[in-house]
Protein backbone atom coordinates (compact mmCIF):
# COMPACT_ATOMS: atom_id res chain seq x y z
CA UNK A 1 -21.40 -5.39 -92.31
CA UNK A 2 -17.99 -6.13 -90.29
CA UNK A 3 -17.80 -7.14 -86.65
CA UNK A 4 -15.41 -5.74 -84.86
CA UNK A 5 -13.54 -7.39 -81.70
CA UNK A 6 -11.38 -5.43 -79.37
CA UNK A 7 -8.95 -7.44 -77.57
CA UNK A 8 -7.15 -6.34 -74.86
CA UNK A 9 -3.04 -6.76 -74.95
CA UNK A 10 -1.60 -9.24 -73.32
CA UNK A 11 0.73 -7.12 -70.86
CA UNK A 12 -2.51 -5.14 -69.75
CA UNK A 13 -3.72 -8.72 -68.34
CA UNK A 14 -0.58 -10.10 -67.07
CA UNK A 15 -0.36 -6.87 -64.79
CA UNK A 16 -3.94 -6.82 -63.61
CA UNK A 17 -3.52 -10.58 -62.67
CA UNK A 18 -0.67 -9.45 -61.11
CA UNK A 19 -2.02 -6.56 -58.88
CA UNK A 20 -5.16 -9.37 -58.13
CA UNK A 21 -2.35 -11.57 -56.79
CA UNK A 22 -0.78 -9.17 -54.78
CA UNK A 23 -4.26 -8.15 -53.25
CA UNK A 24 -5.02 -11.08 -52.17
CA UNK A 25 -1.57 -12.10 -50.99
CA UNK A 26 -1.90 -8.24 -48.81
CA UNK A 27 -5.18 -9.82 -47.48
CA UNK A 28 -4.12 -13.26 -46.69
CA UNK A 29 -1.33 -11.60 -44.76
CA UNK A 30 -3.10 -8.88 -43.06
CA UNK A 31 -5.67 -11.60 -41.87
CA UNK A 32 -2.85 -13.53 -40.54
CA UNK A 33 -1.35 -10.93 -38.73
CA UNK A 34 -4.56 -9.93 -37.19
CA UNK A 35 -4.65 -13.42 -35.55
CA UNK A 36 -1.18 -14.02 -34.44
CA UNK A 37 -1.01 -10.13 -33.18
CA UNK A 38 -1.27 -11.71 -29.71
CA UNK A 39 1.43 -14.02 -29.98
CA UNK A 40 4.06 -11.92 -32.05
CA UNK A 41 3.22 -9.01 -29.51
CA UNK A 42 4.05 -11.41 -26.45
CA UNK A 43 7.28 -12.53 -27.67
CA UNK A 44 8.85 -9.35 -28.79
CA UNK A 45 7.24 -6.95 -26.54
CA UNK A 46 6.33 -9.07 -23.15
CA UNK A 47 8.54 -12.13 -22.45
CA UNK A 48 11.85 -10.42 -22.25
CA UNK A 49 10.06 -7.91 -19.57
CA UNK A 50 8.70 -10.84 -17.41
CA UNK A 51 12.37 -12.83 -18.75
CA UNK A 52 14.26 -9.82 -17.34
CA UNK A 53 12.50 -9.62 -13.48
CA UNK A 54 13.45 -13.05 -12.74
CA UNK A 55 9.83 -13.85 -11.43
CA UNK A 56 8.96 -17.06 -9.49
CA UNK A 57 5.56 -17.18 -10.96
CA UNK A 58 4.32 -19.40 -13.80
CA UNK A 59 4.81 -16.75 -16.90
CA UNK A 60 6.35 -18.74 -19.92
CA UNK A 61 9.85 -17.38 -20.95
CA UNK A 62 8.61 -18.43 -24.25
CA UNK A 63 5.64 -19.28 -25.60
CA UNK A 64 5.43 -22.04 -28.09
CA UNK A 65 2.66 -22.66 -30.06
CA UNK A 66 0.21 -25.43 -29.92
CA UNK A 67 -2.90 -26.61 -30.68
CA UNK A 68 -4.42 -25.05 -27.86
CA UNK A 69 -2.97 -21.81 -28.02
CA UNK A 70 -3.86 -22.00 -31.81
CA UNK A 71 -7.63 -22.08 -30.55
CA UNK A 72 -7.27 -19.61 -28.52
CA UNK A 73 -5.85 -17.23 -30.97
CA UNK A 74 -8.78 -18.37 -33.78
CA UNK A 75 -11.25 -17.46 -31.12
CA UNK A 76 -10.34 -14.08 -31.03
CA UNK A 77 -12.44 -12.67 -33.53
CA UNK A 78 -15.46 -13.87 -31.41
CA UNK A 79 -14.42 -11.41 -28.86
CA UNK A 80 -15.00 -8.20 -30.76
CA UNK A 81 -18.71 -8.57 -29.89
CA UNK A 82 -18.51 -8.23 -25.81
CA UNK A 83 -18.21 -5.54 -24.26
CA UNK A 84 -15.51 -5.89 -21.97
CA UNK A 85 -16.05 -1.92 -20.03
CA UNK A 86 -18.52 -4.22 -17.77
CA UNK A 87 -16.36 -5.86 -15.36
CA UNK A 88 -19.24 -9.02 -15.06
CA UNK A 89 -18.67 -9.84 -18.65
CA UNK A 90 -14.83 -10.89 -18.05
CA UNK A 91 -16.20 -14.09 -16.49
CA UNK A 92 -19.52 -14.56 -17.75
CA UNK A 93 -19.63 -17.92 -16.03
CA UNK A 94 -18.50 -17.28 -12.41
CA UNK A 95 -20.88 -16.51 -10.15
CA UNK A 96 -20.95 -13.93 -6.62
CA UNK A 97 -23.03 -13.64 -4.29
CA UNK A 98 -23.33 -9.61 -4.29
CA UNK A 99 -22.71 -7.73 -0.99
CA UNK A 100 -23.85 -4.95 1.09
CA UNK A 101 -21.12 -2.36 1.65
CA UNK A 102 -20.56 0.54 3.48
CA UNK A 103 -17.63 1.88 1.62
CA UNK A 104 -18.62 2.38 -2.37
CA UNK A 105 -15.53 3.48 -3.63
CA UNK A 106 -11.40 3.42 -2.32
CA UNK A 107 -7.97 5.20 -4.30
CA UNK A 108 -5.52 3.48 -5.65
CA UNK A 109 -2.15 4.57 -6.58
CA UNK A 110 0.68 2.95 -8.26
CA UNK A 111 4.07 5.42 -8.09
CA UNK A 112 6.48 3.16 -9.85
CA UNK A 113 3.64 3.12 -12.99
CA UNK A 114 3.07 7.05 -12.06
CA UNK A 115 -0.97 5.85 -11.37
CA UNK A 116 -1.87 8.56 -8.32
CA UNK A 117 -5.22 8.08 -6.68
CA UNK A 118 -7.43 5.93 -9.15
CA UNK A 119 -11.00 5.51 -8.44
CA UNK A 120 -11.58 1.80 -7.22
CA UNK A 121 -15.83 0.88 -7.40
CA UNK A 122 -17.53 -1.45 -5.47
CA UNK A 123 -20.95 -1.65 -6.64
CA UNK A 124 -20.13 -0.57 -10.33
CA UNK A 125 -18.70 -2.82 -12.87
CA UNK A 126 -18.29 -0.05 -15.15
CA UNK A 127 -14.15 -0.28 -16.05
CA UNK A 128 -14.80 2.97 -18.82
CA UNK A 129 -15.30 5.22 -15.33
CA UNK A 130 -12.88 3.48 -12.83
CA UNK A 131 -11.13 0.31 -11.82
CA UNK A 132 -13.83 -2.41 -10.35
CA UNK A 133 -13.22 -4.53 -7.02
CA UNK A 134 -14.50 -7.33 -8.35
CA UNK A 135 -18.12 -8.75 -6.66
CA UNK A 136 -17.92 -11.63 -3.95
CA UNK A 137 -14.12 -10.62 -3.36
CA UNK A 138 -12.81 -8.84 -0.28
CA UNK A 139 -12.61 -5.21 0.29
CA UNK A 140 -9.81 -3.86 1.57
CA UNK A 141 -8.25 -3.91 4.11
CA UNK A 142 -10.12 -6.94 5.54
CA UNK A 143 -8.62 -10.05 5.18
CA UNK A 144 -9.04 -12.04 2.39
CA UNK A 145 -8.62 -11.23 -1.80
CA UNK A 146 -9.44 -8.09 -3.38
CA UNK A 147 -9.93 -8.03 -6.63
CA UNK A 148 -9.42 -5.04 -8.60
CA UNK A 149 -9.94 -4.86 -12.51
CA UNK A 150 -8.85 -2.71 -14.85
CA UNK A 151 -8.53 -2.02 -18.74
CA UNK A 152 -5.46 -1.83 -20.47
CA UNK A 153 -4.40 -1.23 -24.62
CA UNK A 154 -1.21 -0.74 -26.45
CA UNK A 155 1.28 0.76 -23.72
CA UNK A 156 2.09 3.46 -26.33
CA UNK A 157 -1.95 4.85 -25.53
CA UNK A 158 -1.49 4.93 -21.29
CA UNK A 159 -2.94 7.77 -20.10
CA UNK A 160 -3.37 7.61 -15.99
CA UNK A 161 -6.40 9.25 -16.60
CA UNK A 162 -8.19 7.23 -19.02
CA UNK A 163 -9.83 4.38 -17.00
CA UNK A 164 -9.60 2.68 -20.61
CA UNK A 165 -6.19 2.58 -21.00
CA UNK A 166 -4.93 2.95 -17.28
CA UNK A 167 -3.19 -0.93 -16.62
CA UNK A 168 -1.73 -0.57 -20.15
CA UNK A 169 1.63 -0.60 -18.72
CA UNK A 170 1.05 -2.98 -15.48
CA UNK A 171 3.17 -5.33 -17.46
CA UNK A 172 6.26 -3.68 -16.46
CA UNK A 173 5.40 -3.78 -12.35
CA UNK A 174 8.19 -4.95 -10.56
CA UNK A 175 8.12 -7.68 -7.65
CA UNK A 176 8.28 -5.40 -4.41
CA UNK A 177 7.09 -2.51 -5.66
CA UNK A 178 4.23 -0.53 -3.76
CA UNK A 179 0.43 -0.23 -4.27
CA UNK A 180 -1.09 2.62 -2.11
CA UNK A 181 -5.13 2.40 -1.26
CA UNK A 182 -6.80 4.75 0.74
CA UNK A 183 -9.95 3.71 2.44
CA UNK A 184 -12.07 6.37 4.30
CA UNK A 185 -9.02 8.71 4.52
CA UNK A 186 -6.61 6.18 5.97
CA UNK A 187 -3.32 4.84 3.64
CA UNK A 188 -2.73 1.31 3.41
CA UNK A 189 0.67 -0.24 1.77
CA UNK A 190 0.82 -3.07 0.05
CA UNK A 191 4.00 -4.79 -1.78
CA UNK A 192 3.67 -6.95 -4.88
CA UNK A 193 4.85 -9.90 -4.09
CA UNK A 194 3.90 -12.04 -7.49
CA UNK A 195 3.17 -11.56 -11.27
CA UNK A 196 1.33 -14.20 -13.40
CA UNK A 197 -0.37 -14.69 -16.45
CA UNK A 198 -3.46 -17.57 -16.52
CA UNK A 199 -6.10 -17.92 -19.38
CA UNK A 200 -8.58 -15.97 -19.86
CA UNK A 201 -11.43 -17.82 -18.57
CA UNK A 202 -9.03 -19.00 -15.13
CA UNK A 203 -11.35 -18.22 -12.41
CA UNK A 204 -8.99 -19.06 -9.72
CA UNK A 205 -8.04 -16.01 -9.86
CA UNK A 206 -11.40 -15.29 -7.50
CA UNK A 207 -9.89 -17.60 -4.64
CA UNK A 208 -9.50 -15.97 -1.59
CA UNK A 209 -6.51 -15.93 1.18
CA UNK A 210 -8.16 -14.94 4.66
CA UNK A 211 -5.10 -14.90 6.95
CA UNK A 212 -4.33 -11.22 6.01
CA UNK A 213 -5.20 -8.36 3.55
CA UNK A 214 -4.17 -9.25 -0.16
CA UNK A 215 -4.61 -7.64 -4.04
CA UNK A 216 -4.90 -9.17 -7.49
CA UNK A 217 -5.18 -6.66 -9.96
CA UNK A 218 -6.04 -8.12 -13.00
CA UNK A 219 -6.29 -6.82 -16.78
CA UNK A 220 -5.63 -8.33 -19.91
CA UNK A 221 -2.63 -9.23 -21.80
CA UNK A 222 -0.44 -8.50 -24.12
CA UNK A 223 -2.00 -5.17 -23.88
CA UNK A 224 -3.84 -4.32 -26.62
CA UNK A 225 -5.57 -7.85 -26.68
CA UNK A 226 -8.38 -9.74 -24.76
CA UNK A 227 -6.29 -12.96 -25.27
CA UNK A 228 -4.97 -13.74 -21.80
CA UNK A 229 -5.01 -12.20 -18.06
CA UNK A 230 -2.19 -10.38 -16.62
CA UNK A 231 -2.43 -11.01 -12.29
CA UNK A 232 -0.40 -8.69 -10.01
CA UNK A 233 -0.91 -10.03 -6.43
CA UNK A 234 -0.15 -7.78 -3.35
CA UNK A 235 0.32 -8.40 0.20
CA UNK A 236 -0.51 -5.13 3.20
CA UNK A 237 2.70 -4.16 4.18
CA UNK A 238 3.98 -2.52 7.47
CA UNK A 239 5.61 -0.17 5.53
């Protein structure tokens, strides 16, 4: 009795090695992509805006990368796991004394970003259902910091009235322009007087200024990442 051996042409190989290769190249680059998202996104989308307002603040006009900002970017993936709708899981590491407070909630509005009259919490850290002032940080208007947070994504997503997506365009705030809060039914102005962007785990941004009634509203950037922290500070305003 014969054996018989079937053996497959050549070509029919050569392509499915091919198509392999090509899957694995697709993979190689989609991983790659995934990790320098941040980076890409901050020089196309980001720089030029901060590049264009002429800001006296400490934002890189370009951002060149390094070791460090390698790590950063290869730490991302960690990320994924925390949920970042609790405002105490930002800064897992700082620690606040918390505070009894009369007022529980304030409005915030934003015209130049078209943001009318979004809830600000107090005692809730919960950023899916409003913006947070931050524990252990002032409450406006007494003197001292307030510090507000809020989520943001890709700017493409803002909705004013999704608290998950409502600082998605913060990035394009202007020096001067005007953040509205009303407290107990009375209007206070403030005027933005400075636009940064510090590391993620910076927890400076918690110092506080006494001599008068400030704002940082913080969020993450480039939108649409967890990578770094986007500050807007605010000063009140006579009007």
């Amino acid at each position: 009795m014969s054996k018989r051996y079937y053996k497959m042409p050549t070509k029919t190989i050569k392509k499915a090695m091919k198509g392999l290769s090509l899957g694995i190249v697709l993979i190689g680059v989609g991983i790659l992509a995934y990790v320098f998202f941040p980076l890409i996104s901050w020089q196309i989308f980001f720089a030029p805006v901060f590049a264009d307002q002429n800001i006296n603040a400490p934002i890189p006009k370009t951002t060149v990368l390094t070791g460090d900002n390698l790590a950063s970017l290869l730490s991302l993936p960690e990320t994924l796991t925390v949920d970042y709708t609790n405002a105490d899981n930002w800064f897992p590491k700082y620690k606040y004394d918390k505070q009894l407070v009369q007022t529980q909630t304030y409005n915030l509005s934003i015209p130049s970003l078209k943001i009318i009259n979004a809830v600000v919490s107090v005692g809730d850290n919960d950023l899916s259902k409003h913006l947070v002032n931050f524990g252990g940080t002032a409450i406006p208007p007494n003197k001292g910091t307030a510090v507000i947070f809020g989520h943001s994504t890709l700017p493409w997503l803002f909705d004013t009235t999704n608290y998950k997506t409502i600082f998605a365009t913060l990035h394009t705030i202007k020096n001067n322009d005007e953040i509205l809060l009303n407290v107990d039914g009375v209007t206070y102005h403030y005027r933005v007087y400075e636009i940064s962007v510090v590391n993620a785990g910076d927890v400076s941004i918690f110092d506080q200024n006494n001599t008068d009634s400030f704002l940082t509203l913080v969020t993450c950037t480039p939108p649409g990442t967890v990578w770094k922290r986007l500050l807007v500070k605010a000063k009140l305003s006579s009007i």
